[in-house]
Protein backbone atom coordinates (compact mmCIF):
# COMPACT_ATOMS: atom_id res chain seq x y z
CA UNK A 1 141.02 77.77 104.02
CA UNK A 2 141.78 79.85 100.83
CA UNK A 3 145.25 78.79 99.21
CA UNK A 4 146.66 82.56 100.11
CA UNK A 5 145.69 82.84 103.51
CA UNK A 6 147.34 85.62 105.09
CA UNK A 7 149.45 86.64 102.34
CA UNK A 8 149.47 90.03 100.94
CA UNK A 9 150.19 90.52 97.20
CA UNK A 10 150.80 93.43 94.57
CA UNK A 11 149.80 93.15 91.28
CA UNK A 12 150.44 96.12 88.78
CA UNK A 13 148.09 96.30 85.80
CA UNK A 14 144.90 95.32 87.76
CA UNK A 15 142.55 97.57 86.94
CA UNK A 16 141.49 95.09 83.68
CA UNK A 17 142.54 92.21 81.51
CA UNK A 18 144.69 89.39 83.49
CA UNK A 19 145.62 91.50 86.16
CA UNK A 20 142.12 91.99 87.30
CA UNK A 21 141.30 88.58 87.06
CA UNK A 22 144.00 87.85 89.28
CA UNK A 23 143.05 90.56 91.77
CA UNK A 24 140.07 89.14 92.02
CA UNK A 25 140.88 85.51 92.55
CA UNK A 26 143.69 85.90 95.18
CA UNK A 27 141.47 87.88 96.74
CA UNK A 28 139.36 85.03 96.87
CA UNK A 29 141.47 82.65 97.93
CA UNK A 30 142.71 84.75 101.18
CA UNK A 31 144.67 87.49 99.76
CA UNK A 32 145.08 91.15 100.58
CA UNK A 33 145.54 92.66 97.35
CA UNK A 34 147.02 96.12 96.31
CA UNK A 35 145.33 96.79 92.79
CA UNK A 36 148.00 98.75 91.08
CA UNK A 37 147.45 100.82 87.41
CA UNK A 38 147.30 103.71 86.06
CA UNK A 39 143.44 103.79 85.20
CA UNK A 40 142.74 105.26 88.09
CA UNK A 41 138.85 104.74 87.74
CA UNK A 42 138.45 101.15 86.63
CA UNK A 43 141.36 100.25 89.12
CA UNK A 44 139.02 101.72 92.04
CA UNK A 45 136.05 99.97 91.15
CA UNK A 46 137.99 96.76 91.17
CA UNK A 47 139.35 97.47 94.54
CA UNK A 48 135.72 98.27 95.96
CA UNK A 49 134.45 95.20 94.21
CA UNK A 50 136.73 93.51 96.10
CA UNK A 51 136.08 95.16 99.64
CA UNK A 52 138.12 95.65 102.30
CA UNK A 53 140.55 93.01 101.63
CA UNK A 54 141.51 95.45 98.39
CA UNK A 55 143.21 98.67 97.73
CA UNK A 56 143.60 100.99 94.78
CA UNK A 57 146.97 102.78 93.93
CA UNK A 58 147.92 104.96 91.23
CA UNK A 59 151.18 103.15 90.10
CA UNK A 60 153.13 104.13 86.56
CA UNK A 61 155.59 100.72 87.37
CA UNK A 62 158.33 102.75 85.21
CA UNK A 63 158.56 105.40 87.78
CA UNK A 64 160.78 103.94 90.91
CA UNK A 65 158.91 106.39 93.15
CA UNK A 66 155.25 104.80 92.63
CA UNK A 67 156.80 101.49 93.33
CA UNK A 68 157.18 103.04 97.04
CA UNK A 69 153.64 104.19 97.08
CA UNK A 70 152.84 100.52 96.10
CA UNK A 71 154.66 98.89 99.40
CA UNK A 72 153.24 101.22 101.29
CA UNK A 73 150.07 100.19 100.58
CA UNK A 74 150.53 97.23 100.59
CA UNK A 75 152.62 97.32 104.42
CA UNK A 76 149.13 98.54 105.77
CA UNK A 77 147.25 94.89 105.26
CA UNK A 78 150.97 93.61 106.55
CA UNK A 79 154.26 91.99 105.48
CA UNK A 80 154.26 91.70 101.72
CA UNK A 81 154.77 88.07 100.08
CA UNK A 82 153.29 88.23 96.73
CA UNK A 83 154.00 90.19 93.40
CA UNK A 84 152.97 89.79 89.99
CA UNK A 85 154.46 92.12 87.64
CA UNK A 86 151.43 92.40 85.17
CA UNK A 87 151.50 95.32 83.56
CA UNK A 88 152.29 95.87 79.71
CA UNK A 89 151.81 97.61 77.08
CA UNK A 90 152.10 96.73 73.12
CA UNK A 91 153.15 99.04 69.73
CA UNK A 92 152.74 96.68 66.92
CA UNK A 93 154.70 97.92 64.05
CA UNK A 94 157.29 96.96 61.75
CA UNK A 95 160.73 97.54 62.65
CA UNK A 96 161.13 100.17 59.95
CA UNK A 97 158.48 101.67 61.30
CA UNK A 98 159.29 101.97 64.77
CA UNK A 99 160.38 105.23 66.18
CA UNK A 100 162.96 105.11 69.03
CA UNK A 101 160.62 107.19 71.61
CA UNK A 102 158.00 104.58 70.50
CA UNK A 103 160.61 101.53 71.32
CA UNK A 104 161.71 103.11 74.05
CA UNK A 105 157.95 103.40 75.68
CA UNK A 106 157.54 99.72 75.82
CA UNK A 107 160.74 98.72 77.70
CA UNK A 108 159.66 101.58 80.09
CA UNK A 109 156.58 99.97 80.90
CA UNK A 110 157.76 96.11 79.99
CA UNK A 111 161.08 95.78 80.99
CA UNK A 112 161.91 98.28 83.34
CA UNK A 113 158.52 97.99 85.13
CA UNK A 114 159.28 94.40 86.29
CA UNK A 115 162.74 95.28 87.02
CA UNK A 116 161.37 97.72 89.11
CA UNK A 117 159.26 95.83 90.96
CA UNK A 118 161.22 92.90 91.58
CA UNK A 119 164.52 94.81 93.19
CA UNK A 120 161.31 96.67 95.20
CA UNK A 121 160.11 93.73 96.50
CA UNK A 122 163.54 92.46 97.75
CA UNK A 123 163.57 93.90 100.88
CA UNK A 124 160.19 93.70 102.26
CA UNK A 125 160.08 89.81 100.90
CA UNK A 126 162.83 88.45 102.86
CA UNK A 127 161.88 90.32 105.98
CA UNK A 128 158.82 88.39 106.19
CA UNK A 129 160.95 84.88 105.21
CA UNK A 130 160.16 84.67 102.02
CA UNK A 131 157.85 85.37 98.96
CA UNK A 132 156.85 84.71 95.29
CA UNK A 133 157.45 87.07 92.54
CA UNK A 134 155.53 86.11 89.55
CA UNK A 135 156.43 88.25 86.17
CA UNK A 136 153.59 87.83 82.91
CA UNK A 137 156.17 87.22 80.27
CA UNK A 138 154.50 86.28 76.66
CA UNK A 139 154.72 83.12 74.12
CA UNK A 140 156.41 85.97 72.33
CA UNK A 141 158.94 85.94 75.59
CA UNK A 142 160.01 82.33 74.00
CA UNK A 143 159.16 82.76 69.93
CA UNK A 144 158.17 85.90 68.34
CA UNK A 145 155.85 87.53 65.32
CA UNK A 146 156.32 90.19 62.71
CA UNK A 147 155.96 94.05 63.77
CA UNK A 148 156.27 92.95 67.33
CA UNK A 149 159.58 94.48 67.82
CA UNK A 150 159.45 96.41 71.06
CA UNK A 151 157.19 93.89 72.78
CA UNK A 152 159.06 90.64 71.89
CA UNK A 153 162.05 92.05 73.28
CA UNK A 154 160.80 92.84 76.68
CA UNK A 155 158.79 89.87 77.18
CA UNK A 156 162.60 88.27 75.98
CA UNK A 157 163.66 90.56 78.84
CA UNK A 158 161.76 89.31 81.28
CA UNK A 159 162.21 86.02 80.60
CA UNK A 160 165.59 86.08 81.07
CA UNK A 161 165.52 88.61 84.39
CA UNK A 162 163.41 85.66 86.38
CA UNK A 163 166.14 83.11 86.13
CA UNK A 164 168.42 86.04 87.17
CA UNK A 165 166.29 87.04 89.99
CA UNK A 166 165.56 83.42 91.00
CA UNK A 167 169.12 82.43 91.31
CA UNK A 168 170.20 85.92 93.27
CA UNK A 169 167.00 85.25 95.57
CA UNK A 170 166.44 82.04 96.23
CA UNK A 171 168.90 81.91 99.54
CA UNK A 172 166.06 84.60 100.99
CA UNK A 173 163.11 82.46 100.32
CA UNK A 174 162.28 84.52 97.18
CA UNK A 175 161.04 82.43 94.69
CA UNK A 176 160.80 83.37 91.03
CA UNK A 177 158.89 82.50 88.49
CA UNK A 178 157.81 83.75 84.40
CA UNK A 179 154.30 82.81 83.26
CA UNK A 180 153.76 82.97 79.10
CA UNK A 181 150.45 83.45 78.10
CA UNK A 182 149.27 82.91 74.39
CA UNK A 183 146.35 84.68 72.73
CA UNK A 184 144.24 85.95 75.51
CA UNK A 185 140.82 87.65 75.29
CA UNK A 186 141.72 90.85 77.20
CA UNK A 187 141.49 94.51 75.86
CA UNK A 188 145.07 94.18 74.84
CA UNK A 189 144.47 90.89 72.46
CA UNK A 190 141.30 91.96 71.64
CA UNK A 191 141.21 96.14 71.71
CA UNK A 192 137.96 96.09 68.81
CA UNK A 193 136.11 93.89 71.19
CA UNK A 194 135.03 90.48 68.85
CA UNK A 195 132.93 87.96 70.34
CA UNK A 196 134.48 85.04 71.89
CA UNK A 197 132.85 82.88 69.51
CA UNK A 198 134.33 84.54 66.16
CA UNK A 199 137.71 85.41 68.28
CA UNK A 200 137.88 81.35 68.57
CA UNK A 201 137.74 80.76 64.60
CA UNK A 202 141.07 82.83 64.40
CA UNK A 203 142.48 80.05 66.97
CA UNK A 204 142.05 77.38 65.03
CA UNK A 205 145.55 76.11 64.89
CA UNK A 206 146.91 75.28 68.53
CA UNK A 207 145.72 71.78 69.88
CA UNK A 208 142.95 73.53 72.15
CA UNK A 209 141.62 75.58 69.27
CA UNK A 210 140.21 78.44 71.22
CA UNK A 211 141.10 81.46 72.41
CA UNK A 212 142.12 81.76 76.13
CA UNK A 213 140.73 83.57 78.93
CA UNK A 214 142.27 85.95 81.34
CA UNK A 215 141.21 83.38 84.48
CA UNK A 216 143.10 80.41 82.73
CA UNK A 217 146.32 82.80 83.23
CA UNK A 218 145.03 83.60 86.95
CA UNK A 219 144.83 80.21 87.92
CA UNK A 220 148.42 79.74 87.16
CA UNK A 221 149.57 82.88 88.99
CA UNK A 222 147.29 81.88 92.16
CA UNK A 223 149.51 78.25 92.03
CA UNK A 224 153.03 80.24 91.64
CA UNK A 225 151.65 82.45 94.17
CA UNK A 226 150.75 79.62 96.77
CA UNK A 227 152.80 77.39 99.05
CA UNK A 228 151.45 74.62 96.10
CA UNK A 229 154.64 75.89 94.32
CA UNK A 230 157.16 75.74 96.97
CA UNK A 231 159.78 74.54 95.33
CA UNK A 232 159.16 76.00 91.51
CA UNK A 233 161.36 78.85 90.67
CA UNK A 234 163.12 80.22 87.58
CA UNK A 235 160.84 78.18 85.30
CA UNK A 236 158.33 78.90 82.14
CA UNK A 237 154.99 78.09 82.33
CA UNK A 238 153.30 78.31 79.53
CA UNK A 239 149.34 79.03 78.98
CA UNK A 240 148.72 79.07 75.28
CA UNK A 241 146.10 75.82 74.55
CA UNK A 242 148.98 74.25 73.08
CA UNK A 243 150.46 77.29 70.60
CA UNK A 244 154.39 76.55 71.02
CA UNK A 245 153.46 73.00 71.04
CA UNK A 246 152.86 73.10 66.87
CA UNK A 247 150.68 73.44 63.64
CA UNK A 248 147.73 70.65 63.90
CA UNK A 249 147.51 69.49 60.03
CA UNK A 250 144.51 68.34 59.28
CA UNK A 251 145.24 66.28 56.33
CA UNK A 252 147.96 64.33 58.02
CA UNK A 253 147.18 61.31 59.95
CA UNK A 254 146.36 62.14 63.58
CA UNK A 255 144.42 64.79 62.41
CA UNK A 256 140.73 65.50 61.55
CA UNK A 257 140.31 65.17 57.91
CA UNK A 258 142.56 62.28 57.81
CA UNK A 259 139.77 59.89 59.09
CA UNK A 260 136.94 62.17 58.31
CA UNK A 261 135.40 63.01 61.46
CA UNK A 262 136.00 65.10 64.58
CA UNK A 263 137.30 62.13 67.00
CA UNK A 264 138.27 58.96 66.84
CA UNK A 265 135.78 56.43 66.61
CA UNK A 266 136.14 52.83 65.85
C-alpha cells in the first residue's frame, strides 16, 4: 500500500521545481493530486504524466478566488486532506534597490499565497477529520542573505503563520507543519541552468557538500503528508545537507586538511 492511500492533496507551484517532484511522488504513493500553477502548459503535462490520478488547474495562490477553483478540483477525486503551499517566487535585490510594487509582488505570491491556502483548506480539512498542511518555508525562513529582502521576509512569514495555524487547528485534526529547504537545484536556484556537477563546487561549505535535489525536499513533504507524522505539527524541518548546521574549516582539526586526507584512516 502507498503511504497516501486515499488521500487527496493540493499542491500549488507544481508545474516544475519541488512542487512537481512532489506531485509526482504522492502520486505515487496513493495520492490524488491537484497540480496547481500558473504555467498553464508545463502544469498540464505534469498532470497527464501523472494520469488519471492527476489534475491541472490554473491557480494565481494570491487571488482568493482561484483558491476555490483549486477545492473544487480537488472535491471531484473526494474529501481533501493534503496541502502543500509550494509556490514562490524570488526578486533578489538590495534593499535600496527594491521598489515597493516589486516588494509588494513577493508577499503576494509568498505570504499571502499560503495564507490563502491554509484558511482555504480549513473547512474542507476538518470535514473529512483531519488533514496536513505542509507550507515550503526557506533556510532563509530561519537566517537570511544580502539583497534577499522581499523573500526572507515571507519565508519569515511563513514560518511564523505554521505555528499559528498549528495551534488554531490542531483541535480539528489539522496538523501543521514548515519545511526549509537550502540550495536546491530547481529553476528558481538555478534559473542559467549549470550542471549539477559545477553547481556542487559552489556547495562546498555545508557538511554534505552538494547541492540538493528537488526529491530530497519531496521526501520530506510525502512524510509530513502521511499518517508517519501523526503527531508532528508546528515544527521546522530543515533540508539543507547541513547549511544552518555551520562553516566546515578545513584547517581545523576534524576537518580535511588537518590530517591530510579525505577520511579518517588510522
Amino acid at each position: 500500500m502507498g503511504r497516501l492511500d486515499g488521500k487527496v492533496a493540493i499542491i500549488t507551484g507544481a508545474a516544475r521545481g519541488q512542487g512537481e517532484a512532489e506531485a509526482r511522488l504522492f502520486a505515487r504513493e496513493g495520492a490524488s493530486v491537484v497540480v496547481a500553477d500558473v504555467l498553464d502548459d508545463a502544469g498540464k503535462q505534469v498532470a497527464a504524466d501523472i494520469g488519471d490520478a492527476a489534475t491541472y488547474v490554473h491557480v494565481d495562490v494570491s487571488r482568493e478566488a482561484d483558491w476555490k477553483d483549486a477545492l473544487d478540483a480537488a472535491a471531484s477525486f473526494g474529501a481533501l486532506t493534503v496541502l502543500v503551499n509550494n509556490a514562490a517566487i524570488i526578486r533578489p535585490a538590495a534593499i535600496a534597490d527594491t521598489s515597493v510594487e516589486d516588494y509588494m509582488q513577493v508577499v503576494s505570491v509568498n505570504q499571502v499565497g499560503a495564507f490563502l491556502g491554509i484558511r482555504s483548506a480549513i473547512a474542507p480539512m476538518t470535514a473529512a477529520g483531519g488533514g496536513s498542511i505542509v507550507n515550503i518555508s526557506s533556510i532563509d525562513g530561519m537566517g537570511s542573505k544580502n539583497g534577499l529582502v522581499s523573500y526572507t521576509a515571507t519565508k519569515f512569514a511563513i514560518r511564523g503563520m505554521t505555528k499559528t495555524a498549528a495551534l488554531e487547528l490542531g483541535r480539528f485534526g489539522i496538523r501543521v507543519n514548515s519545511i526549509h529547504p537550502g540550495g536546491i537545484n530547481t529553476v528558481m536556484g538555478n534559473p542559467t541552468g549549470v550542471p549539477e556537477d559545477l553547481l556542487n563546487t559552489a556547495f562546498a561549505s555545508p557538511a554534505l557538500p552538494r547541492v540538493g535535489r528537488p526529491e530530497e525536499v519531496a521526501a520530506v513533504a510525502l512524510f509530513l503528508a502521511s499518517d508517519d507524522a501523526s503527531y508532528c505539527t508546528g515544527a521546522e524541518f530543515v533540508v539543507d545537507g547541513g547549511w544552518l548546521a555551520g562553516d566546515l574549516e578545513p584547517a581545523l582539526p576534524g576537518g580535511p586538511e588537518a590530517r591530510g586526507d579525505m577520511g579518517y584512516n588510522a
